[in-house]
Protein backbone atom coordinates (compact mmCIF):
# COMPACT_ATOMS: atom_id res chain seq x y z
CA UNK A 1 -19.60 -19.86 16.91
CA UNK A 2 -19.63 -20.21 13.13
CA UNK A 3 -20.23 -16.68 11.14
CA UNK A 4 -22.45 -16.19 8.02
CA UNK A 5 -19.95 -14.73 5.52
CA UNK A 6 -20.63 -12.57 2.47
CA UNK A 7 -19.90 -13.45 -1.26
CA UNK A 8 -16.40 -13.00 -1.09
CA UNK A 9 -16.35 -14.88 1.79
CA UNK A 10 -15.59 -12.35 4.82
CA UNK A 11 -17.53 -11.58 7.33
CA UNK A 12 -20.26 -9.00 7.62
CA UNK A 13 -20.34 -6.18 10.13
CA UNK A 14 -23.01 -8.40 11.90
CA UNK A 15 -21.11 -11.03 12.20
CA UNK A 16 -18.13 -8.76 13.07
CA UNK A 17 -20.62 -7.54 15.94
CA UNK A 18 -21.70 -11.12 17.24
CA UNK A 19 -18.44 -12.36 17.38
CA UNK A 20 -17.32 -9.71 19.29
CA UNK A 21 -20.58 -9.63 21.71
CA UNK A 22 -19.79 -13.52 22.10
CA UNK A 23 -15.68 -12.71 22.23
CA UNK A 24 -16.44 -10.70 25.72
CA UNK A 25 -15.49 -12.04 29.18
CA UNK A 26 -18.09 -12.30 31.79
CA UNK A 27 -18.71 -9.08 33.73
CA UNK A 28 -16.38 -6.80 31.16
CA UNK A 29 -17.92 -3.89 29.68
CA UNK A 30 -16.97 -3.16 25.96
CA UNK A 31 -18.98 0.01 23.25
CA UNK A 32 -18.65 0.30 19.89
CA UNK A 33 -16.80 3.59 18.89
CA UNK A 34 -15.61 5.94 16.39
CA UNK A 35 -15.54 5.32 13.03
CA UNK A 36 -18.55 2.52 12.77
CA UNK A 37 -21.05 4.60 14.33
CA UNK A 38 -20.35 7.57 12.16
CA UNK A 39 -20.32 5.45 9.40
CA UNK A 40 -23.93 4.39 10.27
CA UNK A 41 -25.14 7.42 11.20
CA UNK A 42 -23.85 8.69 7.55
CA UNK A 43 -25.97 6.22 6.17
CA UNK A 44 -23.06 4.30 4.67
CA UNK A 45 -21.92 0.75 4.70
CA UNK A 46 -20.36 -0.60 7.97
CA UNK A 47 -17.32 -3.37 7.72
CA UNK A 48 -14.82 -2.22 10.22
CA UNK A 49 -15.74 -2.21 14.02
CA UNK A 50 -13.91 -0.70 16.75
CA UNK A 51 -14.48 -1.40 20.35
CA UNK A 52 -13.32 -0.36 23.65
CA UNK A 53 -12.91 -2.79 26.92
CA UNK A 54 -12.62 -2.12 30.35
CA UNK A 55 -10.05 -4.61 31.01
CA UNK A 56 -8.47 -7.71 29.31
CA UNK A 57 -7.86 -6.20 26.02
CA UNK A 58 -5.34 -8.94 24.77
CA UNK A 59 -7.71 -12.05 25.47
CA UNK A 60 -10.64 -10.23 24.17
CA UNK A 61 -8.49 -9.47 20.82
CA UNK A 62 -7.39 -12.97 20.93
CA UNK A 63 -10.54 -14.92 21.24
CA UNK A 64 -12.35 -12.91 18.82
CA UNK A 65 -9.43 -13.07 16.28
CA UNK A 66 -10.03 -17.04 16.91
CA UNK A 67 -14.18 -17.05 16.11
CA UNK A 68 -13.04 -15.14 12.90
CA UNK A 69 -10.57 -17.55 11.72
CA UNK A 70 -8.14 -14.03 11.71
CA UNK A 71 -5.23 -13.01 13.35
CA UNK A 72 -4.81 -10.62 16.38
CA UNK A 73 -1.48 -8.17 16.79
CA UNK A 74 -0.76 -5.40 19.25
CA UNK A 75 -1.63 -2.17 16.77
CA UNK A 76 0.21 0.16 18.72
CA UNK A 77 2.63 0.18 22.23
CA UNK A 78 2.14 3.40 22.91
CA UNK A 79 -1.84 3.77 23.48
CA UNK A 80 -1.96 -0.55 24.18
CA UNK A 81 -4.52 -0.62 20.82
CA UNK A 82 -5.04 -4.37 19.23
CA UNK A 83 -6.34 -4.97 15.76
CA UNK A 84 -8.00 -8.42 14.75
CA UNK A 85 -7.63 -8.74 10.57
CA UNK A 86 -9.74 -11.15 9.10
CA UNK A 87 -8.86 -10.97 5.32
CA UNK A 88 -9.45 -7.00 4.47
CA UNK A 89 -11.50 -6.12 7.52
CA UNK A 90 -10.50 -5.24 11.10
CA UNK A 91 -11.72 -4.60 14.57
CA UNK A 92 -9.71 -2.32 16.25
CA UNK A 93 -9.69 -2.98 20.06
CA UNK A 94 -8.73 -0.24 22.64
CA UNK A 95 -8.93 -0.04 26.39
CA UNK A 96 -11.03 1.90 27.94
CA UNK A 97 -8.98 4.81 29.42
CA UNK A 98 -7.60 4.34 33.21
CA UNK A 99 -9.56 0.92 33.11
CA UNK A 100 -6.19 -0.63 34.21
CA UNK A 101 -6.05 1.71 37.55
CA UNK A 102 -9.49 0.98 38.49
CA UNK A 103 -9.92 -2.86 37.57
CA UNK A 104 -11.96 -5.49 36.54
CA UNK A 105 -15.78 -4.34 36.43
CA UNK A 106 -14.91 -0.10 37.52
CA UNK A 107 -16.00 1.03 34.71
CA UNK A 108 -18.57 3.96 34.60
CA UNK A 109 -20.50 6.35 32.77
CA UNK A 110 -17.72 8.88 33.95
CA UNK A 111 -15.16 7.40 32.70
CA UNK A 112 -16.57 5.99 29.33
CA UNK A 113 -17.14 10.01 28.90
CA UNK A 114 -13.76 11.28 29.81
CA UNK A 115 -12.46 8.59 26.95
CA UNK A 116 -14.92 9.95 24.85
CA UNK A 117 -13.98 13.76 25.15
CA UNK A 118 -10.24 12.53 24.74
CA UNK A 119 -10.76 11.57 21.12
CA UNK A 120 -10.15 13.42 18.33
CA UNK A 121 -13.19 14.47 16.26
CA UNK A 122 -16.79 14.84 17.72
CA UNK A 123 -17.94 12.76 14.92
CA UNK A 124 -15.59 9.90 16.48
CA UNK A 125 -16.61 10.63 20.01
CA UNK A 126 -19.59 8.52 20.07
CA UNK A 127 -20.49 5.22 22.06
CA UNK A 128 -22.94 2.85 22.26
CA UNK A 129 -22.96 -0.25 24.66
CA UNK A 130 -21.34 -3.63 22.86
CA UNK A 131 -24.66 -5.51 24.04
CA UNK A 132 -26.83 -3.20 22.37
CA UNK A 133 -28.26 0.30 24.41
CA UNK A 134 -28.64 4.40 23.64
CA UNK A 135 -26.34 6.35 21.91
CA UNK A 136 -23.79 8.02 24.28
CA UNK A 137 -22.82 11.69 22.11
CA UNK A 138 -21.28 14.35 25.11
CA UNK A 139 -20.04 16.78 22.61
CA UNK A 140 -22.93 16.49 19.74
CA UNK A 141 -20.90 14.54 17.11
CA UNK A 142 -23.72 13.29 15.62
CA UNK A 143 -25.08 16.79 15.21
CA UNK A 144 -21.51 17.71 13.36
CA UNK A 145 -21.90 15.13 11.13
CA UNK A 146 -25.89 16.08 9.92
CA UNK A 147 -23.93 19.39 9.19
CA UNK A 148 -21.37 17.49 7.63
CA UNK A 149 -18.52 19.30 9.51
CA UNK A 150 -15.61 18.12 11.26
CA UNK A 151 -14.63 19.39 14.69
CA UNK A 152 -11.33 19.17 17.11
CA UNK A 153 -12.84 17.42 20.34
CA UNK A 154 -10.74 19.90 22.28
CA UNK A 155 -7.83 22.50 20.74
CA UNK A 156 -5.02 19.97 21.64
CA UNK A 157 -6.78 17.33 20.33
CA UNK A 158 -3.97 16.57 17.66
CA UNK A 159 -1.04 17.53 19.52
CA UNK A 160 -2.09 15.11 21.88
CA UNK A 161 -1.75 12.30 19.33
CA UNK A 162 -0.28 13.68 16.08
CA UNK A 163 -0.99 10.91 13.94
CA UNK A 164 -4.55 12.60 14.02
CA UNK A 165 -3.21 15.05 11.54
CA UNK A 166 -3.26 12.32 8.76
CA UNK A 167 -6.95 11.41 9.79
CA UNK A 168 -8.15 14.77 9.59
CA UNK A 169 -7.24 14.68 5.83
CA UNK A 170 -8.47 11.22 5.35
CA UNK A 171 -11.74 12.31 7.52
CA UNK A 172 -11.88 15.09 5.36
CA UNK A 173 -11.54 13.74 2.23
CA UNK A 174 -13.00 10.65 2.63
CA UNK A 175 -16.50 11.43 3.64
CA UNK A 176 -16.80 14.68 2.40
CA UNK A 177 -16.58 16.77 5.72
CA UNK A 178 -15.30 20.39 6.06
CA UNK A 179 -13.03 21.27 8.95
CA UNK A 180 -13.71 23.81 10.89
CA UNK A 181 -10.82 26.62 10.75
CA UNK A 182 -9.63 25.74 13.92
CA UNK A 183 -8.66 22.39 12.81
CA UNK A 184 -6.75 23.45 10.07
CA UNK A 185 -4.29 25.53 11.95
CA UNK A 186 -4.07 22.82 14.40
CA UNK A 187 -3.33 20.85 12.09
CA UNK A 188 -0.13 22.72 10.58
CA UNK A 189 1.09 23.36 14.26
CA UNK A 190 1.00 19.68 15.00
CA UNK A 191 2.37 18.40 12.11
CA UNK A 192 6.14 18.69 13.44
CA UNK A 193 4.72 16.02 15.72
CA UNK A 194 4.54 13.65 13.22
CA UNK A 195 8.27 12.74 13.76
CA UNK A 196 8.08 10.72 16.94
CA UNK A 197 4.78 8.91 15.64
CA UNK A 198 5.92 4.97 15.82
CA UNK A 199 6.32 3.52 11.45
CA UNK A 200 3.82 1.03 11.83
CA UNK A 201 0.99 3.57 13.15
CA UNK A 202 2.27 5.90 10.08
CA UNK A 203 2.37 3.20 7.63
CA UNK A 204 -1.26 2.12 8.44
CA UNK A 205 -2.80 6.05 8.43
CA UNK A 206 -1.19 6.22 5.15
CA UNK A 207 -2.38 3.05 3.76
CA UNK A 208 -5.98 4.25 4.91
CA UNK A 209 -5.52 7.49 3.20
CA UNK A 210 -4.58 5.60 0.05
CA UNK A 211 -7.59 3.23 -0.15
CA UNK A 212 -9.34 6.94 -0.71
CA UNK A 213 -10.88 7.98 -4.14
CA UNK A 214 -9.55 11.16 -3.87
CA UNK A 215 -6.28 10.27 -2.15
CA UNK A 216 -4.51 12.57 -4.58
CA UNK A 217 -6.71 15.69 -2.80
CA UNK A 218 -6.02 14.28 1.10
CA UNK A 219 -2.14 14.13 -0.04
CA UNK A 220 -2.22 17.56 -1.13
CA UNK A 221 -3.74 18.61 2.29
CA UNK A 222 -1.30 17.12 4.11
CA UNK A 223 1.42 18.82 1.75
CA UNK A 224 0.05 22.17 3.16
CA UNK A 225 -0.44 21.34 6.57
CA UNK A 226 3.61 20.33 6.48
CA UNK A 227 2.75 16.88 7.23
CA UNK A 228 3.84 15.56 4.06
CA UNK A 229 7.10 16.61 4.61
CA UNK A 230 7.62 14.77 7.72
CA UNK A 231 5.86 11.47 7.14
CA UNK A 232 7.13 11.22 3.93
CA UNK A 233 9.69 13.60 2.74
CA UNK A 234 10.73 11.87 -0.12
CA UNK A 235 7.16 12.50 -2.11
CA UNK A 236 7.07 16.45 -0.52
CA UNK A 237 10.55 16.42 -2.41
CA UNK A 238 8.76 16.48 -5.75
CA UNK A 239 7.10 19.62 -5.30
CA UNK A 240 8.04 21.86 -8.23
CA UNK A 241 10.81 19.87 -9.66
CA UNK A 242 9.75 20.61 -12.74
CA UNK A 243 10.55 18.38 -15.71
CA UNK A 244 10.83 18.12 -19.69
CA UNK A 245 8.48 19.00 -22.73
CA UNK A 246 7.13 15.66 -22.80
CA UNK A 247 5.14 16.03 -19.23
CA UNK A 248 2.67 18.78 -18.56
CA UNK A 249 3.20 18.86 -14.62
CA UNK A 250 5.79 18.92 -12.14
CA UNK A 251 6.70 15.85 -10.54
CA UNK A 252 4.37 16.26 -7.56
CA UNK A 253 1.21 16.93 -9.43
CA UNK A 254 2.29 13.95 -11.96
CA UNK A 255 2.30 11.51 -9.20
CA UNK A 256 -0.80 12.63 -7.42
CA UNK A 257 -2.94 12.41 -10.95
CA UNK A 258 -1.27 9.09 -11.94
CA UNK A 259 -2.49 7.74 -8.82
CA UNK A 260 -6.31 8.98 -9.94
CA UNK A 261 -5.99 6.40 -12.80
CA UNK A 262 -5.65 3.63 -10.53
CA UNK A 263 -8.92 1.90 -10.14
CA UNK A 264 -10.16 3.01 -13.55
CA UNK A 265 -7.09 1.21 -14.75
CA UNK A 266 -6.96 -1.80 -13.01
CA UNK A 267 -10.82 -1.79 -14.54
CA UNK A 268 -10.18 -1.40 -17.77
CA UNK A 269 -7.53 -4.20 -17.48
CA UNK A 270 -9.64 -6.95 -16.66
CA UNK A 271 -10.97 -6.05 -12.96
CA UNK A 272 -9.03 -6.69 -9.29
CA UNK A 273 -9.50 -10.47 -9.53
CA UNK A 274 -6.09 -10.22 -11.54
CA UNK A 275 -4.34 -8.04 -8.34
CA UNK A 276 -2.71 -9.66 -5.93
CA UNK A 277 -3.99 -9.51 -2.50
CA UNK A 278 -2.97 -7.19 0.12
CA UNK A 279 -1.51 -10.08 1.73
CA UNK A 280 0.15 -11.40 -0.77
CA UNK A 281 2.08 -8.18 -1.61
CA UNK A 282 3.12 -8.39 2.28
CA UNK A 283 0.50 -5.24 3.36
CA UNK A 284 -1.89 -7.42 4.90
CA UNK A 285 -5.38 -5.82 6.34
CA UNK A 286 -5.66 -2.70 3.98
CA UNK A 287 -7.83 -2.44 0.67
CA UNK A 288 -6.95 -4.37 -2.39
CA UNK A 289 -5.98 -0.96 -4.65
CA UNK A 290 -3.87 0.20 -1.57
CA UNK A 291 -0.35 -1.72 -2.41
CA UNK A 292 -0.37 -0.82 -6.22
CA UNK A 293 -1.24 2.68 -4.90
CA UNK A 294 1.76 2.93 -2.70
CA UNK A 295 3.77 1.85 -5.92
CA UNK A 296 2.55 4.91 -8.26
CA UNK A 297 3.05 7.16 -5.55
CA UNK A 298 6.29 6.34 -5.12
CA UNK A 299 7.11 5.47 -9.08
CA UNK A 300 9.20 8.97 -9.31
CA UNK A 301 10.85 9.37 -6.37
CA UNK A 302 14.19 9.11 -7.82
CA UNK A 303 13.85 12.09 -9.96
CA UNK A 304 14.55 14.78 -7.75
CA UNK A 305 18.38 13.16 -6.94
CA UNK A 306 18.58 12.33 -10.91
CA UNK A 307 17.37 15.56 -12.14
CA UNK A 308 20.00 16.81 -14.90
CA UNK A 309 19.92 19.37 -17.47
CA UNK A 310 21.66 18.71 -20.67
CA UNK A 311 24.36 20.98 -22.73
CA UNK A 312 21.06 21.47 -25.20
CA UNK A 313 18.77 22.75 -21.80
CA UNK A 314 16.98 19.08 -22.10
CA UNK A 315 15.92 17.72 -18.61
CA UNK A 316 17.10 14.70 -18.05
CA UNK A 317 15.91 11.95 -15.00
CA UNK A 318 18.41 9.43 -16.49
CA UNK A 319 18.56 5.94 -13.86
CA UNK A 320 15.88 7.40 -11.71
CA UNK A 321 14.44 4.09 -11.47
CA UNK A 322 17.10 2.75 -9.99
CA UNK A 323 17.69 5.57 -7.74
CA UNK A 324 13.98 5.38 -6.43
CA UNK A 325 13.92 1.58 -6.03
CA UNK A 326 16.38 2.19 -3.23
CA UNK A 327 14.59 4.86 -1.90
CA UNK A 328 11.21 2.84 -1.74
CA UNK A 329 13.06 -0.37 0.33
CA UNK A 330 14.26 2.51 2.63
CA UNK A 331 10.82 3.45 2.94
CA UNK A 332 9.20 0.35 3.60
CA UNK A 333 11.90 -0.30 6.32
CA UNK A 334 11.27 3.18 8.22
CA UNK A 335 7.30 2.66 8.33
CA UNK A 336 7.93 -0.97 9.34
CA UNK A 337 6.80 -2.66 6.32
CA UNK A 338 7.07 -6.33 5.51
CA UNK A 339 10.55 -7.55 3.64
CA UNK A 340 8.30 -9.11 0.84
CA UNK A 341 5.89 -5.25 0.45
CA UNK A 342 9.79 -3.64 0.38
CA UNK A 343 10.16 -6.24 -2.37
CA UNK A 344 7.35 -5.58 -4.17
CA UNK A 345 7.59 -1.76 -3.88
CA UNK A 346 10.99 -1.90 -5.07
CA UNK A 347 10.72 -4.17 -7.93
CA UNK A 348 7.60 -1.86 -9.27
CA UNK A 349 9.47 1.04 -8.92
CA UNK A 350 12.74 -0.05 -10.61
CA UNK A 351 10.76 -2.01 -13.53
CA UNK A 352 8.33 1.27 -14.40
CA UNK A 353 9.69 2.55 -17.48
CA UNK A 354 10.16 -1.23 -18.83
CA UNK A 355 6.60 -1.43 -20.40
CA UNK A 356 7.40 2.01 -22.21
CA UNK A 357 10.87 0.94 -23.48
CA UNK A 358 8.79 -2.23 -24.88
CA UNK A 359 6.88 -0.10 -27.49
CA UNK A 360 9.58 0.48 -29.22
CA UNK A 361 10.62 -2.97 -29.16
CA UNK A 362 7.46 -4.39 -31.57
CA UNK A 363 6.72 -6.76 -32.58
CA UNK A 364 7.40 -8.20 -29.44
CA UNK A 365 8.81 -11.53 -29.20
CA UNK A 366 8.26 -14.52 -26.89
CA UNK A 367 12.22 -13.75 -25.32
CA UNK A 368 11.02 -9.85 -24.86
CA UNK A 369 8.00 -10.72 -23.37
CA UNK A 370 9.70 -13.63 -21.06
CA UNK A 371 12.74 -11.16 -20.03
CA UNK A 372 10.02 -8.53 -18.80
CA UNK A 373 7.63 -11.28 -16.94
CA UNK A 374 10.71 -12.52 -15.42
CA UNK A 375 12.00 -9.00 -14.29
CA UNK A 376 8.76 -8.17 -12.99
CA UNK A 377 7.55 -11.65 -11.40
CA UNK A 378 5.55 -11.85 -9.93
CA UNK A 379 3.84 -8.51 -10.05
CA UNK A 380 2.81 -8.91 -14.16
CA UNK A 381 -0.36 -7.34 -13.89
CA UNK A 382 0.64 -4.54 -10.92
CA UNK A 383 3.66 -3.66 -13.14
CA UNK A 384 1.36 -2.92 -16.56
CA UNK A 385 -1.02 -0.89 -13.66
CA UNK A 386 1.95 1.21 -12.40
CA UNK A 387 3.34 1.62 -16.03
CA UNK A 388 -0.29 2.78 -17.63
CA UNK A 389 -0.78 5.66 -14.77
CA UNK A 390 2.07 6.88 -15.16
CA UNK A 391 1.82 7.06 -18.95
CA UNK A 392 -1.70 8.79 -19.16
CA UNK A 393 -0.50 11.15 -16.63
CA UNK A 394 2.61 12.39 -19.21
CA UNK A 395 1.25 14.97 -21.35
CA UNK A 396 2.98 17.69 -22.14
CA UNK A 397 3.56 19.75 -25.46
CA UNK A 398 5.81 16.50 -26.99
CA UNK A 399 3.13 13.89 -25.67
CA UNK A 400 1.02 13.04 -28.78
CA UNK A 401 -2.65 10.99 -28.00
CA UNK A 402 -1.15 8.51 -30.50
CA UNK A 403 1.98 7.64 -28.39
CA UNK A 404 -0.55 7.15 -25.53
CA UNK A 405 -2.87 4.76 -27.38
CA UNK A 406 0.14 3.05 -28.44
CA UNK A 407 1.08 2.50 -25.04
CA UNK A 408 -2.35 1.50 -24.02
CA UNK A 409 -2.79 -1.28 -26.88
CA UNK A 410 0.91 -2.83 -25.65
CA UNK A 411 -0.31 -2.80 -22.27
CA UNK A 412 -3.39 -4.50 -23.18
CA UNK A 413 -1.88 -6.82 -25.19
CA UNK A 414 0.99 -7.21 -23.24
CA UNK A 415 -1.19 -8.70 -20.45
CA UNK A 416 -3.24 -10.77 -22.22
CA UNK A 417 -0.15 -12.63 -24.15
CA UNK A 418 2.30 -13.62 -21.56
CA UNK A 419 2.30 -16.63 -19.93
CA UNK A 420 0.05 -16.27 -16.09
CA UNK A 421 2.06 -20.20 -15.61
CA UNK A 422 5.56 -19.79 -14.28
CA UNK A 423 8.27 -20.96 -16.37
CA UNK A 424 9.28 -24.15 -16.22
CA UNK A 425 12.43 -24.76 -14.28
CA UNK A 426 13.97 -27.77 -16.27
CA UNK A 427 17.35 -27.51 -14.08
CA UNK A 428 18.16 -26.70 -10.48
CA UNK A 429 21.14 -24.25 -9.21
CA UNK A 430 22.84 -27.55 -7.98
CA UNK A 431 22.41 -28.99 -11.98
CA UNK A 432 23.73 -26.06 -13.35
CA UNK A 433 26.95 -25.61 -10.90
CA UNK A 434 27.75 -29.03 -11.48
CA UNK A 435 27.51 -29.10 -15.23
CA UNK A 436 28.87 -25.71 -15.77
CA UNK A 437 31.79 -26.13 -12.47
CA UNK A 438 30.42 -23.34 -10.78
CA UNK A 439 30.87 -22.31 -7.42
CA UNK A 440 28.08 -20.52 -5.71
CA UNK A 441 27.42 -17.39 -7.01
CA UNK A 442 26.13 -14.75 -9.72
CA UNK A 443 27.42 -16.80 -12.29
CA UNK A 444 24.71 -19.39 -11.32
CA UNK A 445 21.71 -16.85 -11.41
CA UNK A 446 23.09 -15.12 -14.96
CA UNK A 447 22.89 -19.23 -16.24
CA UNK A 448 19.34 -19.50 -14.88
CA UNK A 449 18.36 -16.54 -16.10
CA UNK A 450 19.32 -17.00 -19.82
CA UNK A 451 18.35 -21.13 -19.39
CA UNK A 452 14.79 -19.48 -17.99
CA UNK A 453 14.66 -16.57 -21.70
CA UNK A 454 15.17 -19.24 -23.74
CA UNK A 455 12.31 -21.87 -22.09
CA UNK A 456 9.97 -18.89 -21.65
CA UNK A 457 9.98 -18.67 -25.54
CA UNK A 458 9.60 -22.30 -26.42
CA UNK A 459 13.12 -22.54 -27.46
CA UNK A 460 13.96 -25.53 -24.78
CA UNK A 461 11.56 -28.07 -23.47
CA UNK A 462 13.77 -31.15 -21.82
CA UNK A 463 16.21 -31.22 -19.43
CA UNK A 464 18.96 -32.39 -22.21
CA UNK A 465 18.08 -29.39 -24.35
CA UNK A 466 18.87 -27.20 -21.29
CA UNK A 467 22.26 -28.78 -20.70
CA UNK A 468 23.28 -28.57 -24.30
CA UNK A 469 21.90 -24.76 -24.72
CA UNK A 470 23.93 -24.25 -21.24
CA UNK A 471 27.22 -25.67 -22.72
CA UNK A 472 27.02 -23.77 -25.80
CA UNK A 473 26.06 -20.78 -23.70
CA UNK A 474 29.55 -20.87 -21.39
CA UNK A 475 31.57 -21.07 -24.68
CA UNK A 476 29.91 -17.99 -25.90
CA UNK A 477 30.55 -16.18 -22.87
CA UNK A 478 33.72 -17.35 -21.19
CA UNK A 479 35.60 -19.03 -24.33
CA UNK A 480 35.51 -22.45 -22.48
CA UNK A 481 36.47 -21.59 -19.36
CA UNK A 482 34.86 -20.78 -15.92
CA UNK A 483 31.57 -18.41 -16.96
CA UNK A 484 32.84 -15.10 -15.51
CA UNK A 485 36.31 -16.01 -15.81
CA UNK A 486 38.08 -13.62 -18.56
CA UNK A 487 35.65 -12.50 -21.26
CA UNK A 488 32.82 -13.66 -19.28
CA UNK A 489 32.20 -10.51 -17.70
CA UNK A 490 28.29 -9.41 -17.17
C-alpha cells in the first residue's frame, strides 16, 4: 500500500492511520492512545500516532515500518515499547498490558481498561479501537482536558515509571495545562527515580521537551521538581554561578534565554532549509530545531569547572569551551546518543566563542573565513545559530547594543560569504606522506590542514601548486627535516 504524502514529503496522520489499520495481523486487536487523541480532542494538529496491540508487537512494528518506507527499533526493554520513524514522525507501538499471559485474540474490555488506568495522565488514558469505534475515557480525561488541567491517573502514577516526571513538564508546558497540586509534589518525590531510567528513554523525553517553544519554562520546572539535577546535572550545575559585568544573568538563566532565540534565529538567518536534519546530526526522529537546541543548552557547561576570579575581582571562564566539549561527548554517551550527535554536540560546543573572536578579526579574509568553516564543518550554519543565541543573551552593564549589532552583521555576513562547496582536496594523506616522508600521523593532518587554508582562499588551485606550497611549508616549519622533527613543533 502506497501512502499520499504531504509537501515535504512525509506522511500524514491518515496515512499514518491506514498504514497501521492495514499493518495489523488477522484477528489482533490494536487502539489508538495517548497523546493523538488528546491532541485531537485539543483541536490541534495530529502527526504522531501511538497504538497498543494485543500480541505480536515486533511484526506489527515491522510491517508497518515497511509500508512507510521507515525504520522500526525496540524504544524501550523495560516496558517492550517499539517506535516506527519515518523521517520526523513516529508511531509508538506498545503491548497491550498482560496480552502476553493471555494470548493471541484474549483481549477484553477489562483489560484494555486496566492498561488504561495504568497510564500516567487522564488526558493520556484514552482509547479508541484501531478500526475505527467509541471513545473509551474510564477516568474522564477528556473532561480534564476541556478544563485544561492535568491529572495523576493514580498517586503513584510517576513513581511507577519516573520518566513521567519529564512529561509532566513537557505536558505542562507544551499544551498549556495546569497540574493539579498533587502532581507537583509527586513529581519532586519521584524525581530521585530518574536515576535508574534507561539513557535512551531519557535522551528521547528530553529531546521532546526541547522541540517545545517554551522549553526554557519546562527546564525550569524540572529544576524545581529536582529532576534536573538527576537527568542532567551538568546544566542544574549552572544555577547561580554567577558571572562578569558583561552578562546580565547567571549561567543558568543565560542558557535557558539563549535557547528562546533559537527558532527566531535560525529565521532570521535564512529559514531551517539551511539546518541539517535531525538525521544528519545523528538524532534521528525528533524535530528539526531539537539538535541545535541541545547545542545552546549545553554551550556553557564548562563554566562552572572554569570559573576563576582574577587578582583585579574579574570573573574569568577562561578554556571553558574546551572544558564543556568534553563534557557534552560524555553526555551524549550516558543518554545513548549516536557517535556522529556526540560529534556534533562537541564540535558546537568547543567552536562557540569562534564567531565572537572573528569580530575583532575584520575585515575578514578568505584564510579566516576558511580556518573557521573548516573548524566548524560541517555544522556552518548550526555554529553561527549557537554563536548568535548566545550573544543576544549577554547583556549586562559592559554589553553595549552596538557590540551586539556588530555581532549580528558578522554573523549575517559570515554565512552568506563562505563557501556552502567543500574545499577541494587537491592531495590525499597517502600524497602528502609520500612527498613530505611522513609516517602516519598528526604531522599528516597539520599538512592537510594548512594545504586545505591556503585552497580555501584561492591561493592554490592544481595539484603541483599544492606540492610546491607543501615543500616550502616543511622548510618553514621543520628547517628541512621531518615536519615535527626539531623546530617543527605544533
Amino acid at each position: 500500500m502506497s501512502t499520499r504524502r504531504q509537501s515535504n514529503g512525509l506522511p500524514s496522520s491518515h496515512d499514518l492511520l491506514a498504514a497501521a489499520r492495514a499493518s495489523l495481523p488477522p484477528g489482533v486487536a490494536a487502539w489508538l492512545v495517548g497523546g493523538c487523541l488528546r491532541d485531537e480532542a485539543l483541536g490541534l494538529p495530529v502527526n504522531d500516532i501511538d497504538v497498543i496491540v494485543e500480541s505480536d508487537i515486533e511484526g506489527f512494528s515491522r510491517t508497518l515500518a515497511d509500508r512507510l518506507g521507515g525504520s522500526a527499533y525496540m524504544a524501550s526493554d523495560a516496558f517492550g515499547a517499539w517506535r516506527v520513524v519515518v523521517g520526523e514522525l513516529h508511531v509508538d507501538v506498545a503491548l497491550l498490558r498482560g496480552a502476553a499471559k493471555a494470548g493471541r485474540g484474549g483481549a477484553s474490555c477489562d483489560r484494555l481498561t486496566g492498561d488504561l488506568l495504568a497510564r500516567d495522565f487522564t488526558a493520556d488514558a484514552m482509547a479508541r479501537p484501531l478500526a475505527g469505534g467509541a471513545l473509551i475515557d474510564p477516568l474522564g480525561g477528556r473532561d480534564d482536558l476541556r478544563a485544561r488541567r492535568l491529572r495523576l491517573c493514580s498517586p503513584a502514577a510517576l513513581d511507577d515509571d519516573p520518566l513521567r516526571v519529564l512529561r509532566l513538564a513537557r505536558l505542562a508546558r507544551g499544551l498549556g495545562l495546569a497540574p493539579e497540586a498533587a502532581a507537583l509534589a509527586a513529581a519532586s518525590g519521584a524525581a530521585p527515580g530518574l536515576a535508574g531510567v534507561s539513557g535512551e528513554r531519557l535522551r528521547d523525553e528530553l529531546s521532546l521537551l526541547l522541540g517545545l517553544k517554551d522549553n526554557a519554562s519546562a527546564l525550569r520546572d524540572l529544576a524545581a521538581w529536582g529532576a534536573l539535577a538527576v537527568v542532567l546535572p551538568e546544566v542544574d550545575g549552572l544555577k547561580g554561578v554567577g558571572q562578569n559585568e558583561y552578562h546580565h544573568r547567571d549561567v543558568l538563566e543565560h542558557t535557558l534565554e539563549a535557547l528562546g532565540y533559537v527558532r527566531g534565529v535560525v529565521e532570521q538567518l535564512g529559514g531551517r532549509e539551511h539546518l541539517a536534519s535531525p538525521a544528519e546530526a545523528g538524532l534521528p526522529g525528533v524535530g528539526l530545531l531539537v539538535p541545535v537546541s541541545w547545542a545552546v543548552l549545553l554551550h556553557d557547561i564548562g563554566k562552572p569547572a572554569a570559573r576563576a576570579v582574577g587578582d583585579d575581582g574579574r570573573i574569568v571562564f577562561w578554556h571553558h569551551d574546551e572544558i564543556g566539549s568534553h563534557m557534552a561527548g560524555a553526555i551524549a554517551r550516558r543518554l545513548r546518543m549516536s557517535s556522529r550527535f556526540s560529534s556534533y554536540l562537541s564540535t558546537l560546543v568547543r567552536q562557540h566563542l569562534r564567531l565572537g573572536f572573528l569580530v575583532r578579526e575584520q575585515p575578514l579574509t578568505r584564510r579566516a573565513l576558511t580556518r573557521y568553516r573548516r573548524d566548524v564543518s560541517p555544522w556552518v550554519f548550526e555554529s553561527v545559530v549557537v554563536s548568535l543565541c548566545d550573544r543576544l543573551a549577554t547583556r549586562g552593564d559592559k554589553t553595549s547594543r552596538v557590540s551586539i549589532a556588530r555581532h549580528y552583521r558578522l554573523a549575517r555576513s559570515l554565512w552568506t560569504t563562505v563557501s556552502k562547496a567543500p574545499v577541494p582536496r587537491l592531495l590525499s594523506g597517502e600524497d602528502v606522506m609520500e612527498l613530505l616522508d611522513l609516517p602516519p600521523g598528526p604531522a599528516v593532518g597539520l599538512a592537510l590542514h594548512a594545504l586545505e587554508e591556503e585552497v580555501g582562499a584561492g591561493a592554490i588551485t592544481t595539484a603541483a601548486e599544492a606540492q610546491v606550497f607543501l615543500r616550502d611549508w616543511r622548510l618553514a616549519r621543520g628547517g628541512g627535516g621531518r615536519v615535527g622533527d626539531g623546530g617543527a613543533g605544533p
